[in-house]
Protein backbone atom coordinates (compact mmCIF):
# COMPACT_ATOMS: atom_id res chain seq x y z
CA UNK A 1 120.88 81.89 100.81
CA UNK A 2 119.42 85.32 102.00
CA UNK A 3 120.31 88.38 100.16
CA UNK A 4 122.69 89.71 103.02
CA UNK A 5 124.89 86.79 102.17
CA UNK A 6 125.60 88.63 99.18
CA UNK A 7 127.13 91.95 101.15
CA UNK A 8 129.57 89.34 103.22
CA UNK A 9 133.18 90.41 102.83
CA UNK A 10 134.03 86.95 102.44
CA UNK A 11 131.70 86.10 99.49
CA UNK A 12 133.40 89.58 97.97
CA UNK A 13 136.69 88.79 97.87
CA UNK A 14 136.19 86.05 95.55
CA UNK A 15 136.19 88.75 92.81
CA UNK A 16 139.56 90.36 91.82
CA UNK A 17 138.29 92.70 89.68
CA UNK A 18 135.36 95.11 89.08
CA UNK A 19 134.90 93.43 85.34
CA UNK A 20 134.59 89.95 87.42
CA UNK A 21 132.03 91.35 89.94
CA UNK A 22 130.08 92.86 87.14
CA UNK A 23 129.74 90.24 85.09
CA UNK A 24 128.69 87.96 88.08
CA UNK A 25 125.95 91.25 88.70
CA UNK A 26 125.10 91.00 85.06
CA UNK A 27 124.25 87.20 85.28
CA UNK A 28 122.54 88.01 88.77
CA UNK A 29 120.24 90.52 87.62
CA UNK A 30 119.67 88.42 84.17
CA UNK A 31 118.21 85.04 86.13
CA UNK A 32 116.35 87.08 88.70
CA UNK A 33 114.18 88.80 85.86
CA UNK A 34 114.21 84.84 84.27
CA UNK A 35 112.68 83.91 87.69
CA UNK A 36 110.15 86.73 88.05
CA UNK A 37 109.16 86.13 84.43
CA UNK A 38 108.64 82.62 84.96
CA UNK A 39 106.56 83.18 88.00
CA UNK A 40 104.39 85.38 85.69
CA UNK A 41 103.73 82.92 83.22
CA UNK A 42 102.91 80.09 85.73
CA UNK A 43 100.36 82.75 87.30
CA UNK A 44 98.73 83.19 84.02
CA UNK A 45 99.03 79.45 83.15
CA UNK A 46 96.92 78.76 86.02
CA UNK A 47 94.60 81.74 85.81
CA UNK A 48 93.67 80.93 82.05
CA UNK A 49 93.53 77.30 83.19
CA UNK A 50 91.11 77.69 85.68
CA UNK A 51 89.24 80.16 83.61
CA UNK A 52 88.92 77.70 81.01
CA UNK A 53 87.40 74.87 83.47
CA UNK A 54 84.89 77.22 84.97
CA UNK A 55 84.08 78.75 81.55
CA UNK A 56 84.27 77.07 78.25
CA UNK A 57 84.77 80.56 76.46
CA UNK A 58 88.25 81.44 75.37
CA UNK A 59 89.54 83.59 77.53
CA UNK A 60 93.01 85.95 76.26
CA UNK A 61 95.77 86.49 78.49
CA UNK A 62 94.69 89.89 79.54
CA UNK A 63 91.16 88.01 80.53
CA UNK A 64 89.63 89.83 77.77
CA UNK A 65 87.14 87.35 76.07
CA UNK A 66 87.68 87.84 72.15
């Protein structure tokens, strides 16, 4: 789905009400930030994880070694 499916008039008529379409942008907005959150922590999964296998030293998630 691309986001200009979202603006089709079609798609927006499904909502009779402006509590209905702001509780569907409420849930939106929540599992984006989810997604972009989750993307984070797989980045610095795999940064620390690589970090660790090309140097034994702990390394923090800010990279910082303690």
């Amino acid at each position: 789905m691309r986001k200009e499916d979202l603006l089709n008039s079609d798609f927006l008529r499904q909502f009779k009400s402006g509590k209905e379409l702001e509780s569907f942008l409420s849930q939106l907005h929540k599992r984006g930030i989810e997604q972009m959150l989750e993307g984070d922590l797989i980045i610095i999964w795999v940064t620390t994880s690589t970090l660790k296998q090309t140097n034994p030293m702990p390394v923090t998630v800010t990279g910082v070694r303690p």
